[in-house]
Protein backbone atom coordinates (compact mmCIF):
# COMPACT_ATOMS: atom_id res chain seq x y z
CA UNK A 1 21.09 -19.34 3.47
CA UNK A 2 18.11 -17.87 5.51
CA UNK A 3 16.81 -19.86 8.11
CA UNK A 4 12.96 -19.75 8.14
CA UNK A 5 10.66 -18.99 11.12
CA UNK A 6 9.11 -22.35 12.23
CA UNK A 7 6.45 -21.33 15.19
CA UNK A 8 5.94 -25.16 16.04
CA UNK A 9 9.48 -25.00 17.96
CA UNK A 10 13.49 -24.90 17.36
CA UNK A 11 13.26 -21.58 15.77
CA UNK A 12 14.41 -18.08 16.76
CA UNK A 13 12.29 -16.23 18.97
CA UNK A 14 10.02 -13.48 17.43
CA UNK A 15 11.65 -10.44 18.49
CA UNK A 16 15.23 -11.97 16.48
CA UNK A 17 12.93 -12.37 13.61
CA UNK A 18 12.03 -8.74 13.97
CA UNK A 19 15.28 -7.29 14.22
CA UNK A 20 16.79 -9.18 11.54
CA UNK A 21 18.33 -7.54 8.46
CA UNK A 22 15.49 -8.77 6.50
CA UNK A 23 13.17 -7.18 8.32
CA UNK A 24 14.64 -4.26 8.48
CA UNK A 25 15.02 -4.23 5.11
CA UNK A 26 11.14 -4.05 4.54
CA UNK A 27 10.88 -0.90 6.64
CA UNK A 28 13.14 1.02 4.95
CA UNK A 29 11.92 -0.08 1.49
CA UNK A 30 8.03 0.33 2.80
CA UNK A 31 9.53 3.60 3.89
CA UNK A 32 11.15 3.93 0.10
CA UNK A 33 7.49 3.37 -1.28
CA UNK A 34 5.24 5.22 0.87
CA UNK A 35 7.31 8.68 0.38
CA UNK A 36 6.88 9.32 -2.94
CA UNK A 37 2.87 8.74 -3.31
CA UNK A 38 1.78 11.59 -2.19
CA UNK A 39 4.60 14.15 -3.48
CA UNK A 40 2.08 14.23 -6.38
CA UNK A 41 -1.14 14.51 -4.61
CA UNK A 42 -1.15 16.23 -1.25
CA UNK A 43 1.79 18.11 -1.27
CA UNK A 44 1.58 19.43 -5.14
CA UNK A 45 -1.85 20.11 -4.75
CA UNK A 46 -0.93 22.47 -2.06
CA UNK A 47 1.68 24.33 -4.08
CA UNK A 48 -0.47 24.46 -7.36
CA UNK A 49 -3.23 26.23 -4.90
CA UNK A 50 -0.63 28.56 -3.69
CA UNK A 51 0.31 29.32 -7.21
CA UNK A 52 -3.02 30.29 -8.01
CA UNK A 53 -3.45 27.68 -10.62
CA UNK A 54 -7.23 27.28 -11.36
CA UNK A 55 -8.95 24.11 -9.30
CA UNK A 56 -10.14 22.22 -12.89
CA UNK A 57 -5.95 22.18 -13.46
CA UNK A 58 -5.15 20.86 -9.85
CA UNK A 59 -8.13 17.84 -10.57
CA UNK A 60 -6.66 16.89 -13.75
CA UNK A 61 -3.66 16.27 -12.07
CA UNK A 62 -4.61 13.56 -10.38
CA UNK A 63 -4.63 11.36 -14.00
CA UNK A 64 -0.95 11.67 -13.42
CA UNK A 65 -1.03 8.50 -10.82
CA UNK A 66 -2.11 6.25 -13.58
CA UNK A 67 1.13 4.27 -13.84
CA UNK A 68 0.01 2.43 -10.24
CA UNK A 69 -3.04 1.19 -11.89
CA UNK A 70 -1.21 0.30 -15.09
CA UNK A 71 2.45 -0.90 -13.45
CA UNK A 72 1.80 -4.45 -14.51
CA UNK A 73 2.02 -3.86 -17.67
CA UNK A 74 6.08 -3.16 -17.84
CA UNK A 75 6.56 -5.55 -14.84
CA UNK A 76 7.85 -8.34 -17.30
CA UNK A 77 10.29 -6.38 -18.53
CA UNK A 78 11.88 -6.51 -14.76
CA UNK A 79 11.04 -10.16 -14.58
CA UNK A 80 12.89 -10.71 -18.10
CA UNK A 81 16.00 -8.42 -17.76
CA UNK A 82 19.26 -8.19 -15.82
CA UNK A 83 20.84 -5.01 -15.05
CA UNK A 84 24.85 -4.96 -15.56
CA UNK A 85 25.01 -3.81 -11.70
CA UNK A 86 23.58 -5.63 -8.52
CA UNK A 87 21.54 -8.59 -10.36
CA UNK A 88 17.77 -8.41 -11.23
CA UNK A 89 16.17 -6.73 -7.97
CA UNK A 90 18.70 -4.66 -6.94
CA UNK A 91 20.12 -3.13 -10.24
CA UNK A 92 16.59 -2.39 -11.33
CA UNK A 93 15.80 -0.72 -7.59
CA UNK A 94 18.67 1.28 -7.59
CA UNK A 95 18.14 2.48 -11.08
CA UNK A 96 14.29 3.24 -10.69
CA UNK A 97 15.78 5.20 -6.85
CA UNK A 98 18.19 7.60 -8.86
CA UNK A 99 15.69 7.92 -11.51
CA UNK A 100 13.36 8.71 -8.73
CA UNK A 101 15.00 11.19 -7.12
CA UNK A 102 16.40 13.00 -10.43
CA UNK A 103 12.42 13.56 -11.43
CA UNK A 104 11.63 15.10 -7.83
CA UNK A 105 14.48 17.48 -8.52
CA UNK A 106 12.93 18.24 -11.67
CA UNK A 107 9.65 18.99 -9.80
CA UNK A 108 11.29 20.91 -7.56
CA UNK A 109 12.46 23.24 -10.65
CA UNK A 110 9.46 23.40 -12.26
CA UNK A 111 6.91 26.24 -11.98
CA UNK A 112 3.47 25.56 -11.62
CA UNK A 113 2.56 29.66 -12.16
CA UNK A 114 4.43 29.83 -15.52
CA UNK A 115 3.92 26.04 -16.77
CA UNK A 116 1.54 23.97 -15.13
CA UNK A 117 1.74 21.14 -17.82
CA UNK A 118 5.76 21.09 -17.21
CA UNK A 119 5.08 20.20 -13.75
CA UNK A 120 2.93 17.56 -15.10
CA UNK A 121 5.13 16.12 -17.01
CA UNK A 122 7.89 16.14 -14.02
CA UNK A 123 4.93 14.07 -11.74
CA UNK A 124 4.18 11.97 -14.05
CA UNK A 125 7.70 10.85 -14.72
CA UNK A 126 7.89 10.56 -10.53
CA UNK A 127 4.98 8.13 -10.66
CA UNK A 128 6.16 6.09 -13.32
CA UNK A 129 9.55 5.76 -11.38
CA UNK A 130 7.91 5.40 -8.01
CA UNK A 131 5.45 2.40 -9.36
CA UNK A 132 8.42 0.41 -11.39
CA UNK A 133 10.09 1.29 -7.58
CA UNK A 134 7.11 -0.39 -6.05
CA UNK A 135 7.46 -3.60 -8.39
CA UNK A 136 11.07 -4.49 -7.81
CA UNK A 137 10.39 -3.74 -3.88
CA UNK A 138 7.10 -6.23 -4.14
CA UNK A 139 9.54 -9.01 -5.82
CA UNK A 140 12.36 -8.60 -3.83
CA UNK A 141 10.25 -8.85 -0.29
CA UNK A 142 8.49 -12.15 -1.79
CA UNK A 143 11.91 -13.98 -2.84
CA UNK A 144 13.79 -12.76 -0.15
CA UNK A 145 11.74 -13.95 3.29
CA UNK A 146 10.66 -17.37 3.85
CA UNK A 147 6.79 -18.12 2.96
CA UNK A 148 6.33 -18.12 6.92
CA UNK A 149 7.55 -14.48 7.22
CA UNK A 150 5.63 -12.86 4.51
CA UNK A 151 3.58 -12.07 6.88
CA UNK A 152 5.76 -10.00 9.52
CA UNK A 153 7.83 -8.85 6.50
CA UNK A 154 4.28 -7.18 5.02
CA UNK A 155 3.46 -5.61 7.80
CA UNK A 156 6.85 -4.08 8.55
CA UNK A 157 6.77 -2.91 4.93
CA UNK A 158 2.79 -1.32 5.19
CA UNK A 159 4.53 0.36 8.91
CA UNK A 160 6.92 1.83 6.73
CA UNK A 161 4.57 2.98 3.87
CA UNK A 162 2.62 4.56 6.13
CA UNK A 163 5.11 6.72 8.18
CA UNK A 164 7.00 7.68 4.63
CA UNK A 165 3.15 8.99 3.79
CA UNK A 166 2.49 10.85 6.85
CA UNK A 167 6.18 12.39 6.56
CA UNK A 168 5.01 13.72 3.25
CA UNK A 169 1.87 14.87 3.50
CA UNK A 170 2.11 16.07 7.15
CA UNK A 171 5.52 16.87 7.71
CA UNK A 172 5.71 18.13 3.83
CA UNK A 173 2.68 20.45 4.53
CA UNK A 174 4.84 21.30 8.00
CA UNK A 175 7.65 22.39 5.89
CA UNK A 176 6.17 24.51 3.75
CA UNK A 177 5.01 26.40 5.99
CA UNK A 178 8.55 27.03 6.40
CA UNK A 179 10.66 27.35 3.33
CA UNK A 180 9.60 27.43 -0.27
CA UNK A 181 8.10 24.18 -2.00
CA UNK A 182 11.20 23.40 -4.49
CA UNK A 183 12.90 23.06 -1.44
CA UNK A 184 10.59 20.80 0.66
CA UNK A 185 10.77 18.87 -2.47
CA UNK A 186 14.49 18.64 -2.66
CA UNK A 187 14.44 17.41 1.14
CA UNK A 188 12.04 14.37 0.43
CA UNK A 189 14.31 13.41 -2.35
CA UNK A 190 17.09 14.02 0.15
CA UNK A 191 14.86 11.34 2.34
CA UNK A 192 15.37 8.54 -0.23
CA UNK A 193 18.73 8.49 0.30
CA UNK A 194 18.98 5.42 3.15
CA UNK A 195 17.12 3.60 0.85
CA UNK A 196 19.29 3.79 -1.95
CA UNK A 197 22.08 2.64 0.38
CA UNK A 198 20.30 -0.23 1.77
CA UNK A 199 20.00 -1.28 -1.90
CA UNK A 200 23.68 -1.45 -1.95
CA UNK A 201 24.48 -3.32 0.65
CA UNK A 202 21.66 -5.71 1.31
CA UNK A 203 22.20 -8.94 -1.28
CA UNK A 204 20.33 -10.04 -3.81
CA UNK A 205 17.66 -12.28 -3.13
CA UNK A 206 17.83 -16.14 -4.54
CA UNK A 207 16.02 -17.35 -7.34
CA UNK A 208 15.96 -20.84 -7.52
CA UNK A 209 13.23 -20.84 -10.13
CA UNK A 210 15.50 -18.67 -12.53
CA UNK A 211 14.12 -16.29 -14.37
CA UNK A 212 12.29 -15.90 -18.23
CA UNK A 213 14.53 -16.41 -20.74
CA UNK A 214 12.41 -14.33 -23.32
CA UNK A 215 10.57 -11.78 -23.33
CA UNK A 216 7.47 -13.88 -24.80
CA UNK A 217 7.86 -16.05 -21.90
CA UNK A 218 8.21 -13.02 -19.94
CA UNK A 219 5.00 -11.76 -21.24
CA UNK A 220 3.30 -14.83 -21.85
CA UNK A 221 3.45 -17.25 -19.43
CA UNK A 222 3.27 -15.46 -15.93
CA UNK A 223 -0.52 -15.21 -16.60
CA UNK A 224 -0.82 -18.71 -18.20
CA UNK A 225 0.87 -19.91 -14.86
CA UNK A 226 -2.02 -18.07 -12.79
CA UNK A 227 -4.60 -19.07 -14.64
CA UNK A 228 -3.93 -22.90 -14.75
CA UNK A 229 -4.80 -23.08 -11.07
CA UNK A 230 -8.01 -24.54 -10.13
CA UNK A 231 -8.94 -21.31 -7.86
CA UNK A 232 -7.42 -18.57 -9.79
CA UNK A 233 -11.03 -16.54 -10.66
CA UNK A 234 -11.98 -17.17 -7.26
CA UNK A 235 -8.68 -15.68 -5.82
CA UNK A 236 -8.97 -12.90 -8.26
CA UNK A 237 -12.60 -12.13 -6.88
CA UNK A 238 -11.38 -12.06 -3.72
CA UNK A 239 -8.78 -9.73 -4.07
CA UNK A 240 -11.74 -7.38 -5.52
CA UNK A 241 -13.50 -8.10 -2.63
CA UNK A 242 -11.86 -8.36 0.82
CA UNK A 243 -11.29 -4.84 1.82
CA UNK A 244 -14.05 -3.15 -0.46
CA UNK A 245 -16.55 -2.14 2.78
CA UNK A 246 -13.54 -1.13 4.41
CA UNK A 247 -12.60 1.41 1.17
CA UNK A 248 -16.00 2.29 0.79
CA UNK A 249 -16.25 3.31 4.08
CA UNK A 250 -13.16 5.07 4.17
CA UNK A 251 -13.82 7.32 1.17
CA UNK A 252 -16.92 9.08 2.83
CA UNK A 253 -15.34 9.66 6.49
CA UNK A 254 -14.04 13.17 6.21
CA UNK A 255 -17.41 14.46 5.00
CA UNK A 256 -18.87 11.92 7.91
CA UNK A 257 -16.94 13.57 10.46
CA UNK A 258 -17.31 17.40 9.42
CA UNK A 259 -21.38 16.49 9.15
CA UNK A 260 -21.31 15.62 12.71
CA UNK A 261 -19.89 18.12 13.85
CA UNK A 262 -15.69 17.63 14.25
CA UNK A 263 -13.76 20.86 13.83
CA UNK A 264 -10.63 19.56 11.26
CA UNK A 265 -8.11 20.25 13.97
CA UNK A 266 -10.25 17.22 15.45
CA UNK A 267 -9.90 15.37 12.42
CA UNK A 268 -6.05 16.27 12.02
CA UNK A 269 -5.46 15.34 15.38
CA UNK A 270 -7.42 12.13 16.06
CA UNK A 271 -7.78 10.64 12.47
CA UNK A 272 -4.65 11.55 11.06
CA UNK A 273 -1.83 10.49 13.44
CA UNK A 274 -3.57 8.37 16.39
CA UNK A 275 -5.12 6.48 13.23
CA UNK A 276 -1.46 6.49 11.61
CA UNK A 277 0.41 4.73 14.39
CA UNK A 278 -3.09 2.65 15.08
CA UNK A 279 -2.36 1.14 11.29
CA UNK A 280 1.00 0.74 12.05
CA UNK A 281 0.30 -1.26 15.33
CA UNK A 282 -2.13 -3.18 13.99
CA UNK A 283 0.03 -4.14 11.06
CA UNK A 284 2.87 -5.33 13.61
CA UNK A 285 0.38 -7.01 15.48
CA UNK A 286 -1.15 -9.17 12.44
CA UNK A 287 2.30 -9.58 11.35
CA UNK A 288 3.46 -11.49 14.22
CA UNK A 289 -0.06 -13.23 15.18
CA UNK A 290 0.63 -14.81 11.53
CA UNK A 291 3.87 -16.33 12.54
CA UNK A 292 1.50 -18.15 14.83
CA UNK A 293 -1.90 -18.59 12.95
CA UNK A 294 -0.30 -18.70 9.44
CA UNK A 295 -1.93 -16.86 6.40
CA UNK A 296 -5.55 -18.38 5.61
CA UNK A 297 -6.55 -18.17 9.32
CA UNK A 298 -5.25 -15.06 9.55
CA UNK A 299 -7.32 -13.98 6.72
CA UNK A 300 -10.19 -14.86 8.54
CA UNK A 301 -9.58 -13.38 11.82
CA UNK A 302 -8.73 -10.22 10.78
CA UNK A 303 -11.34 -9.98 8.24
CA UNK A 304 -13.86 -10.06 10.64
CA UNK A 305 -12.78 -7.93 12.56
CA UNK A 306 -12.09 -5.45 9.89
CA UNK A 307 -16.03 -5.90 9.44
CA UNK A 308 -16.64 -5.33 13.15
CA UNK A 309 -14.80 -2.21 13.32
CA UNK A 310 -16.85 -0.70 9.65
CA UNK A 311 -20.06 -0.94 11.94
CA UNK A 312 -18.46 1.05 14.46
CA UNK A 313 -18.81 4.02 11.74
CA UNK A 314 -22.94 3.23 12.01
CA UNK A 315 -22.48 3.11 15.98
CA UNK A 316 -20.83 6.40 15.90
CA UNK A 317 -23.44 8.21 13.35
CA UNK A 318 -26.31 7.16 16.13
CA UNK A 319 -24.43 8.62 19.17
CA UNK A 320 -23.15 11.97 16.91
CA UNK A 321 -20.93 14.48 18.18
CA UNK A 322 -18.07 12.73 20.43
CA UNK A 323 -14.40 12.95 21.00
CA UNK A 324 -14.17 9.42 22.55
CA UNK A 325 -16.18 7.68 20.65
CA UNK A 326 -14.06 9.34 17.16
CA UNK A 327 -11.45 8.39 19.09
CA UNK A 328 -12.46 4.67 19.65
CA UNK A 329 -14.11 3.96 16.42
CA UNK A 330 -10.67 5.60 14.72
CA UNK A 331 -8.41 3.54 16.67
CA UNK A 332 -10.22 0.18 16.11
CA UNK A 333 -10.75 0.81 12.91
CA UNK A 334 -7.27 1.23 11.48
CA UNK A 335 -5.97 -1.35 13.90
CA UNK A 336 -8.16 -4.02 12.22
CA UNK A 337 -7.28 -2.17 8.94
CA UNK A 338 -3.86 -2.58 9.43
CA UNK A 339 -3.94 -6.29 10.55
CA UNK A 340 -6.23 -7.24 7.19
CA UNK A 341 -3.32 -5.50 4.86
CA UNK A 342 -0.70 -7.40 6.45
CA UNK A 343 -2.73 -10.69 5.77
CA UNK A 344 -4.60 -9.41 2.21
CA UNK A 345 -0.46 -8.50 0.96
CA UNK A 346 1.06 -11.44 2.60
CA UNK A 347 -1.64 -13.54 1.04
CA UNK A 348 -0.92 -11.92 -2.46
CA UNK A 349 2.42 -12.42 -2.36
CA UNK A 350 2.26 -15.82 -1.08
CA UNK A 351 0.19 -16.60 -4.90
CA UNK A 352 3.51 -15.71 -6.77
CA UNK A 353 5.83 -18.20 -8.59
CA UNK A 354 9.05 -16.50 -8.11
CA UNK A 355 10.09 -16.68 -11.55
CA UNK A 356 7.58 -14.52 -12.47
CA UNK A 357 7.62 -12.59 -8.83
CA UNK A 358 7.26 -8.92 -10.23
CA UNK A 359 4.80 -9.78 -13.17
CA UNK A 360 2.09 -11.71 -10.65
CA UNK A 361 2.27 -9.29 -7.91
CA UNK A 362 1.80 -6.09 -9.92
CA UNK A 363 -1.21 -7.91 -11.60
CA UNK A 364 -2.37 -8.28 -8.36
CA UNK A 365 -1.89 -5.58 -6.95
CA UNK A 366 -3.18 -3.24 -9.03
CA UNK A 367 -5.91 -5.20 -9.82
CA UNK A 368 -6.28 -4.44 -5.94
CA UNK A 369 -6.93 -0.88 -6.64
CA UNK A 370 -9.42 -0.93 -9.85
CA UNK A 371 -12.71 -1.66 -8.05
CA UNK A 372 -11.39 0.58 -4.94
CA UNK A 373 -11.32 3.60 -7.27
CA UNK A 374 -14.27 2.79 -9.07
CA UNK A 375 -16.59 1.78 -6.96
CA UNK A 376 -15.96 4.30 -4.08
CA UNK A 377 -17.10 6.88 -6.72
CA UNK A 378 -20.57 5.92 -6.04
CA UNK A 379 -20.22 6.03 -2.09
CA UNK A 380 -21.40 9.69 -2.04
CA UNK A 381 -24.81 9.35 -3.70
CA UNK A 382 -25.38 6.03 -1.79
CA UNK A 383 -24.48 8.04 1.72
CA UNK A 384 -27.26 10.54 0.21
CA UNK A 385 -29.52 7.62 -0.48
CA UNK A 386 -29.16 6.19 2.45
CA UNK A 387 -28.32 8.08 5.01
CA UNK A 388 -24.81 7.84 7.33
CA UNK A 389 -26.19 4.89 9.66
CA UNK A 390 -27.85 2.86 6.40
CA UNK A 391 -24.61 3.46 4.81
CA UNK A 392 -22.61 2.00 7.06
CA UNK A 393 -24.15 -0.43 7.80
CA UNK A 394 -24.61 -1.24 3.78
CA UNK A 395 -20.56 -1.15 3.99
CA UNK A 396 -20.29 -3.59 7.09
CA UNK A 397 -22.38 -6.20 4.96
CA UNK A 398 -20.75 -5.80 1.73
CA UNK A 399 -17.38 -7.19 3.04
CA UNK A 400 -19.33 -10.67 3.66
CA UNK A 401 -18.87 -12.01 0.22
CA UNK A 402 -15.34 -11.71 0.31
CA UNK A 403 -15.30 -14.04 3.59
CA UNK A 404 -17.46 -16.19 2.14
CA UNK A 405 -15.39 -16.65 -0.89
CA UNK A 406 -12.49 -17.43 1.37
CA UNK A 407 -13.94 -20.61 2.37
CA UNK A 408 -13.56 -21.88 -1.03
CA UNK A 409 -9.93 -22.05 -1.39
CA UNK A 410 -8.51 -21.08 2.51
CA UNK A 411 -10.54 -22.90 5.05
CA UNK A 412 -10.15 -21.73 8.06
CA UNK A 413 -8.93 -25.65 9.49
CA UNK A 414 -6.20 -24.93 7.12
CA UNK A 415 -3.95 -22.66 8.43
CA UNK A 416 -1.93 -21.83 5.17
């Protein structure tokens, strides 16, 4: 049985913690679900253009990521059901893995020239796989580590999301430049192989709570459980809230940067990989500061200074054109970005009866996304409105409420 990480003394020393297997196994399965996101987005978008398929076809594709939005709503099933193979997490992983990998084969022999609505099809069945793959991952990182490593574990898991991302988007775009797109798609399925084999041979996690023994209950009672607790509309609002300046900003900073001037090999260069492994370090970084300062104050820290490093965005419209300051605002920015998702998914996992592990956090999580997609579809006209500096500065402010919110049910004395 897993030994816990106990910062107040007796326990191993962090970098043990971060080499052990169940650390490890969050990479690899962060890895798993960062891969396969934007195999649908960046990547096909690039091969419908090169098909000539019109640009009205190439938007509508983008409905096919709907099943992240709506994964809660087949999460019971996983909560409810035991595969024949590998127990409840696993069997269901390595079924949704194969399944994933068989539909981005079928991608890979589709045509978007000759049938456009085939390839659809083919994505959409890769983002229905890829979300259930998400769910199972999500319950299997919450019942396997100890409440004191969510934490770590999250972070390791949003440092592998984010390098499976940039190795298909960047490296697929890379590839392609190279050999034909059924082919680059053939080697990202090729990609998900380690995962599959850490499914094997990691073990299944415990679950002392058991699990629904119907599907009503299955259904039924993960929400009833939720909603019982004295906080649980507060919570919720929080979730809508604590990163929305941060996404707001975010959605308006490639037009932002072009505006002022930044050529895109700028942009590539500074935004796209100095902010990828920025994110990555600053997840690590929150991730092991939380061993220390546990979730709540965490939440706090790291929320402010995700609020901090939004106004940089106003600092940088005033000064204009500049390679160090892009460079600086960038880098603080996703390392504060990266430190509030380790705390915002440790934090949501942390809410989670682990009976009902897969149900809670895909409400949560997609929940997560709704206002991030709806209300960043107003960020242009307020940029318009407002102007770059006003804007900013609107989305600096915006994130107080969420703070505020947090001293309701995580004080900061309490250290969660």
């Amino acid at each position: 049985m897993k030994k816990p990480f106990n910062p107040a003394g007796g326990s191993p020393a962090v970098w043990k913690v971060l080499g052990s297997r169940r650390m490890m196994v969050c990479l690899v399965m962060g890895f798993a679900s960062g891969l396969p996101l934007l195999l649908t987005i960046t990547l096909l978008q690039a091969w419908m253009k090169e098909a000539g398929v019109d640009l009205g076809t190439i938007g509508l594709m983008s409905l096919v990521g709907l099943p992240y939005t709506l994964k809660f709503l087949w999460a019971p099933l996983l909560d409810r059901y035991v595969p024949p193979l590998l127990g409840r997490r696993r069997g269901w992983l390595l079924i949704f893995q194969l399944a994933l990998v068989g539909s981005i084969c079928l991608l890979a022999a589709s045509d978007p020239a000759e049938n456009p609505w085939a390839v659809a099809l083919a994505a959409l069945a890769l983002t229905f796989f890829s979300a259930s793959q998400d769910i199972v991952i999500d319950a299997y990182r919450r019942e396997d580590l100890a409440d004191e490593e969510l934490g770590l574990g999250s972070s390791l898991y949003i440092a592998g999301y984010r390098i499976g991302m940039w190795l298909c988007s960047a490296g697929g775009l890379i590839l392609a430049d190279h050999f034909p797109f059924p082919t680059v798609y053939l080697i990202m399925a090729a990609c998900l192989l380690p995962a599959m084999l850490t499914t094997v041979l990691t073990p299944e996690p415990p679950a002392p709570s058991g699990r629904p023994l119907s599907l009503k209950e299955a259904v039924i009672e993960p929400f009833a459980d939720y909603f019982t607790r004295s906080s649980a509309i507060l919570i919720l609002a929080f979730i809508l809230l604590y990163k929305i300046g941060d996404s707001m900003a975010s959605a308006m900073t490639i037009p932002f940067y072009l505006e002022l001037g930044f050529t895109k090999t700028e942009i590539g260069t500074i935004v796209k990989t100095i902010g990828l492994w920025a994110t990555i370090g600053g997840g690590l970084a929150g991730g092991t500061l939380m061993l220390r300062l546990g979730i709540n104050r965490s939440l706090w820290i790291f929320g402010f200074l995700q609020m901090v490093s939004t106004a940089g965005f106003a600092i940088l419209a005033r000064m204009g054109y500049s390679l160090a300051g892009l460079t600086a605002v960038v880098g603080f920015e996703n390392l504060t970005g990266g430190m509030g998702t380790a705390a915002y998914a440790a934090f949501m996992a942390s809410l989670t009866n682990k009976k009902f592990t897969a149900t809670q956090y895909a409400l949560l999580s997609s929940l997560m996304g709704v206002p991030r997609v709806i209300v960043s579809s107003s960020t242009g006209y307020l940029a318009e409105f407002l102007g770059w500096q006003g804007f900013f500065i609107f989305c600096t402010l915006i994130a107080l409420p969420g703070l505020i919110l947090l001293s309701r049910f995580a004080p900061f004395k309490n250290n969660g």
